[in-house]
Protein backbone atom coordinates (compact mmCIF):
# COMPACT_ATOMS: atom_id res chain seq x y z
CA UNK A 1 -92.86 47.65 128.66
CA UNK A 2 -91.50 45.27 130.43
CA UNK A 3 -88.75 45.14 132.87
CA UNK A 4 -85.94 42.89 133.74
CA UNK A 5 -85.09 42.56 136.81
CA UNK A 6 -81.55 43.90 138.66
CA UNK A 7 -78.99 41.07 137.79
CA UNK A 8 -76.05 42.80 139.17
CA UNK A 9 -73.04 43.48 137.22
CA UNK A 10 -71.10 40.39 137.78
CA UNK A 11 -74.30 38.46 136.41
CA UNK A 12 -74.31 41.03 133.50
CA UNK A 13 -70.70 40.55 132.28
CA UNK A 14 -71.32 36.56 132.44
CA UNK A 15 -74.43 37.05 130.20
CA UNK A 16 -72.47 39.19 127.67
CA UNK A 17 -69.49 36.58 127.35
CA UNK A 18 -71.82 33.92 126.97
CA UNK A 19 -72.97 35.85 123.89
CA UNK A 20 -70.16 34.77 122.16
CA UNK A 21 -70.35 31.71 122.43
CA UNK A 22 -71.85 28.81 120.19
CA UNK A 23 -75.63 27.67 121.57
CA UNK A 24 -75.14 24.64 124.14
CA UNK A 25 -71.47 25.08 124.72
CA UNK A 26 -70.45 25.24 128.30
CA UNK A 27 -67.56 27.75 129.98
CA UNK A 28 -65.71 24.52 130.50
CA UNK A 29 -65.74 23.53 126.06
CA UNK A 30 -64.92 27.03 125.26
CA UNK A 31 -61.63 26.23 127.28
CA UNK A 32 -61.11 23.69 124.75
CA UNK A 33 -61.01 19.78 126.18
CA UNK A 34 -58.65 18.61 128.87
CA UNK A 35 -55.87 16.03 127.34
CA UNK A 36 -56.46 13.11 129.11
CA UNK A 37 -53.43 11.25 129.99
CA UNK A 38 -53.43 7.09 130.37
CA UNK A 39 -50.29 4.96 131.65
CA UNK A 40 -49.80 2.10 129.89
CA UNK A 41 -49.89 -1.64 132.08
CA UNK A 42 -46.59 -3.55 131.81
CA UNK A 43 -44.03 -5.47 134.10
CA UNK A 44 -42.57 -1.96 135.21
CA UNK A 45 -44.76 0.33 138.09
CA UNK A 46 -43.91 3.24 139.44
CA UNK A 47 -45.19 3.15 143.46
CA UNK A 48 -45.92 7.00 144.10
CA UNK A 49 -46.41 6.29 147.88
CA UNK A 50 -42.95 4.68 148.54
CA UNK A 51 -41.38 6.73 145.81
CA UNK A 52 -39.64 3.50 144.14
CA UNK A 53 -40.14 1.42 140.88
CA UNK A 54 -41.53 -1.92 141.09
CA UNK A 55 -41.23 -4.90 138.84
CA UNK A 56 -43.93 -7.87 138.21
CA UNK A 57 -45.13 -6.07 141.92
CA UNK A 58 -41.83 -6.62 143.65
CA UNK A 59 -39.90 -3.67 145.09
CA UNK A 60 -36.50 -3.37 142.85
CA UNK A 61 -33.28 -2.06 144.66
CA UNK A 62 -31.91 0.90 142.92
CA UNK A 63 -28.39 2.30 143.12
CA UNK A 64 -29.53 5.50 141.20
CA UNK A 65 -32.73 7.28 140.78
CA UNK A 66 -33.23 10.44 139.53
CA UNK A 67 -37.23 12.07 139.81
CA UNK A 68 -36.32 15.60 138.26
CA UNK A 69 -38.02 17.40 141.08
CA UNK A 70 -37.45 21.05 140.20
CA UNK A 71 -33.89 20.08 138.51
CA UNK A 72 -32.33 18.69 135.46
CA UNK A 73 -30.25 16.14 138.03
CA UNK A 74 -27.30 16.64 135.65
CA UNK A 75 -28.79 15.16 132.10
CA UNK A 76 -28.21 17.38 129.28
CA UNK A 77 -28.78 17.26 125.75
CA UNK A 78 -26.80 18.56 123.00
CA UNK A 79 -29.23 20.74 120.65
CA UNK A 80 -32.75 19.41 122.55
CA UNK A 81 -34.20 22.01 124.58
CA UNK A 82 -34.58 20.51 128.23
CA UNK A 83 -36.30 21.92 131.42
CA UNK A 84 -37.52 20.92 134.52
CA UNK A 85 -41.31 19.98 133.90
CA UNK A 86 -44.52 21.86 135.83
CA UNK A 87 -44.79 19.73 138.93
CA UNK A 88 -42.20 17.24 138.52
CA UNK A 89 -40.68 16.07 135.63
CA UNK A 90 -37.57 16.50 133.07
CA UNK A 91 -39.75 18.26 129.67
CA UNK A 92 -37.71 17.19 126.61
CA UNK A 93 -38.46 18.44 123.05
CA UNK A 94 -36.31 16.80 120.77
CA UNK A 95 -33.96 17.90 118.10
CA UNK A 96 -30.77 16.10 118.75
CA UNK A 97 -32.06 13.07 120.19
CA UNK A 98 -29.15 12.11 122.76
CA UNK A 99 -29.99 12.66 126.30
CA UNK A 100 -27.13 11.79 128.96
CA UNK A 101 -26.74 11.57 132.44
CA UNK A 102 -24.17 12.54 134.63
CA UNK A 103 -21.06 11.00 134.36
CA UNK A 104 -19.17 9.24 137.21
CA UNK A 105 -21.89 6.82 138.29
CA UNK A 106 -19.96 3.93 139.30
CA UNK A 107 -22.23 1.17 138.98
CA UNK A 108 -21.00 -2.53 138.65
CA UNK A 109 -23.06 -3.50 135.87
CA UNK A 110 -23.48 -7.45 137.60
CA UNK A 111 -24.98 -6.45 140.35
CA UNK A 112 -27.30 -3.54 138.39
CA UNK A 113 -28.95 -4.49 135.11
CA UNK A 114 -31.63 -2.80 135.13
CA UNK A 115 -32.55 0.42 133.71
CA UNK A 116 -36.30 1.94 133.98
CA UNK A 117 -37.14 5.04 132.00
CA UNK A 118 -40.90 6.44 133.09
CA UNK A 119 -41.79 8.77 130.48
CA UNK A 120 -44.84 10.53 128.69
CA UNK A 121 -44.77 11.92 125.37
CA UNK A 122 -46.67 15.19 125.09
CA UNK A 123 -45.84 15.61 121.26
CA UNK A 124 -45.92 13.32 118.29
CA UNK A 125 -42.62 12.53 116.53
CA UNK A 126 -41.54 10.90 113.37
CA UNK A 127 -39.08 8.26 114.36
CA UNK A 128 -38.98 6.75 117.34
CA UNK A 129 -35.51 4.62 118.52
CA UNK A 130 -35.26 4.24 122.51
CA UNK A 131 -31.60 2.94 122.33
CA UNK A 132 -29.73 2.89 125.08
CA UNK A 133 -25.99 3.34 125.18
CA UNK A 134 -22.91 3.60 127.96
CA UNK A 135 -19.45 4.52 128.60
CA UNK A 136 -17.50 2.29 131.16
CA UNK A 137 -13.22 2.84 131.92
CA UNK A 138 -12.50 0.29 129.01
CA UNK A 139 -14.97 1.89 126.32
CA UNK A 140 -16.98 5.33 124.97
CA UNK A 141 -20.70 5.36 123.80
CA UNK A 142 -20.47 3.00 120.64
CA UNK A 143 -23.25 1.73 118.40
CA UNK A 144 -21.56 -1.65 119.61
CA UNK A 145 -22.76 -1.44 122.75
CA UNK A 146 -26.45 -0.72 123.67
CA UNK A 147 -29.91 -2.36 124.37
CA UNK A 148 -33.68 -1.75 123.39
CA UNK A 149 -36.56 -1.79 126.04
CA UNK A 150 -38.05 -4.95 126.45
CA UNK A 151 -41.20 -3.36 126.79
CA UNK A 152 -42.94 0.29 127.47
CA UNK A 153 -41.60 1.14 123.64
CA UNK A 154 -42.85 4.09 121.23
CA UNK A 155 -45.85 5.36 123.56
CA UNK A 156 -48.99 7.38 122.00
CA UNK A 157 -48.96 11.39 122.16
CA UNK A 158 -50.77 11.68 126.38
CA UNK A 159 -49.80 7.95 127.13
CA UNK A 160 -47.52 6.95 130.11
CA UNK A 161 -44.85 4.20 129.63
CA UNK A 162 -42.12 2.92 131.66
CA UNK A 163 -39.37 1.81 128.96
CA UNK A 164 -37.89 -1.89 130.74
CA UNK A 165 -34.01 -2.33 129.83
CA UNK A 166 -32.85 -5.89 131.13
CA UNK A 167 -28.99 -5.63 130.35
CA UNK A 168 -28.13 -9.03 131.29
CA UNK A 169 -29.39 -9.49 127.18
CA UNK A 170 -28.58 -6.06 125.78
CA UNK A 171 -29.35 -5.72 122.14
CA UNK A 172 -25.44 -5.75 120.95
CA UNK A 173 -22.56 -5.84 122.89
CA UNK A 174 -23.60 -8.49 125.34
CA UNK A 175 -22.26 -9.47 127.87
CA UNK A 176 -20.23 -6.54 128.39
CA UNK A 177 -23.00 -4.78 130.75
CA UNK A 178 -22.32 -7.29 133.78
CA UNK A 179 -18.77 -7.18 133.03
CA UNK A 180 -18.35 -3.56 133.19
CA UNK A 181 -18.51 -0.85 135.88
CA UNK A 182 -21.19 1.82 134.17
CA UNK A 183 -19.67 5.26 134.15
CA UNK A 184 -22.44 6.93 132.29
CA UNK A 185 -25.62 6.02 130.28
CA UNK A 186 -26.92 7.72 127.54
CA UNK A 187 -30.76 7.54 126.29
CA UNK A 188 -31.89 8.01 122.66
CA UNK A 189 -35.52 8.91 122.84
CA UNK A 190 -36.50 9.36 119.00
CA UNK A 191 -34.50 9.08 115.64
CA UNK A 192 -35.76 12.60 114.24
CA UNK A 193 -36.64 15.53 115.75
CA UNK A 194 -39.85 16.67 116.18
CA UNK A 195 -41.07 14.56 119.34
CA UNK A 196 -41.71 16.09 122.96
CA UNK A 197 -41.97 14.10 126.39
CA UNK A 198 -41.65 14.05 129.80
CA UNK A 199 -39.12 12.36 131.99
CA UNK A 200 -41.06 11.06 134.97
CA UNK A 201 -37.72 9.14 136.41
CA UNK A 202 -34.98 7.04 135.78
CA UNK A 203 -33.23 4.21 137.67
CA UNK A 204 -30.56 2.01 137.78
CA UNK A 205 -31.55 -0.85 139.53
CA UNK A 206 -31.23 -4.48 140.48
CA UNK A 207 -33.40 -7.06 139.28
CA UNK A 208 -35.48 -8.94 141.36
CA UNK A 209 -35.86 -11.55 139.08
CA UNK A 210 -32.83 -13.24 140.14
CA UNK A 211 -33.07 -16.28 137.77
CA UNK A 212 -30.68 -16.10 134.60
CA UNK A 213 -32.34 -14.79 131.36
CA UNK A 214 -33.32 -17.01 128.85
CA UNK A 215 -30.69 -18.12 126.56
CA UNK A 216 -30.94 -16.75 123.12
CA UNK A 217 -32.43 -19.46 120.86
CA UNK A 218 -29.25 -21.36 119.02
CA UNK A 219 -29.31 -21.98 114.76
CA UNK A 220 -30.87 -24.82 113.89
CA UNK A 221 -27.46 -27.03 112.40
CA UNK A 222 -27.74 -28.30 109.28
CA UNK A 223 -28.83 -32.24 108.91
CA UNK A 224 -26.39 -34.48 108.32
CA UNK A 225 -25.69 -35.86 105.44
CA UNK A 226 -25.90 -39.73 105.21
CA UNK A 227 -22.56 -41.52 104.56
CA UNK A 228 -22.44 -43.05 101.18
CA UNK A 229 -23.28 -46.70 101.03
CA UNK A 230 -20.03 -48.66 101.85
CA UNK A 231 -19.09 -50.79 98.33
CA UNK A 232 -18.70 -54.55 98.53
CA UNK A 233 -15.25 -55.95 96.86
């Protein structure tokens, strides 16, 4: 009879797990695969060694920036559970899609017309929207009043985007952004519930793109009609 050598019990107990275990597959597998995460490339970066958002690689000047370290910062939902995220982070699972932030902000809407929203979504949901709306002294949150990223919209569940609001051209309303001073903003991730994400930051910032927008392409008028040919007496 043969015998096997002394293994040792820790040795033993790894040889019995394995037992239960399909042929081939590795401790690691039988974890179950690691989501990979991937940020998508756009105009908007955020710089994790200075802590700050650039834009086209140019350092943007913000008046408010909230990171979530540990801490909702103040936003709060109305049904949506929210919590601060492992690490850092603002975790979101949406029912009632309205996130807001604290009110009282102050900004003058000129000088800051840019908003950046860094986010990954961790669950898939079935509508997304990304409106953004605001309150200033002269008006509430109104479906009048709000823009639509420019870019960074509707990422993939485990992908990274940095939703770009330029609100010198918001979506309706315009230009009441620069005219206003911003009292409190008001983020509509999804349309339904059902999604997840989290809230890497948010800013408020300046643009360093200091050129005007583009002007919105004008109608085409209508072709004039050629006077009638004038009658000899």
């Amino acid at each position: 009879m043969t015998r096997l050598p002394w293994t040792g019990p820790a040795v033993m107990l790894a040889l019995l797990a394995g037992c239960d275990r399909p042929a081939g597959q590795s401790a690691a597998n039988a974890r179950g695969p690691a989501a990979a995460q991937v940020e998508r490339a756009g105009p908007a970066h955020w710089n994790a060694t200075t802590g700050g958002f650039e834009l086209d690689g140019k350092p943007v000047k913000t008046v408010k920036l909230w990171t979530f370290d540990g801490s909702t910062e103040g936003f709060a939902t109305l049904r949506s559970k929210i919590v601060p995220a492992d690490g850092q982070g603002l975790a979101v699972t949406i029912v009632d899609p309205i996130l807001r932030s604290p009110k009282g902000l102050n900004v003058p809407g000129a000088r800051f017309s840019l908003v950046l929203v860094r986010l990954t979504r961790t669950a898939a949901g079935a509508g997304w929207d990304g409106a953004l709306y605001y309150s200033t002294a002269n008006h509430p949150e109104s479906i009048a009043y709000l823009g639509k990223p420019m870019s960074g919209a509707n990422p993939a569940v485990n992908e990274t985007t940095t939703l770009v609001y330029d609100m010198r051209r918001q979506t309706l309303g315009a230009p009441d952004w620069t005219e206003s001073t911003i009292d409190q903003i008001r983020l509509d991730i999804e349309d339904k519930a059902g999604g997840a994400f989290v809230i890497r930051q948010i800013a408020i910032a300046e643009n360093p793109d200091s050129r005007p927008p583009p002007a919105l392409p004008l109608a085409t008028p209508p072709e004039a009609t050629p006077p009638a040919p004038t009658q000899k007496p």
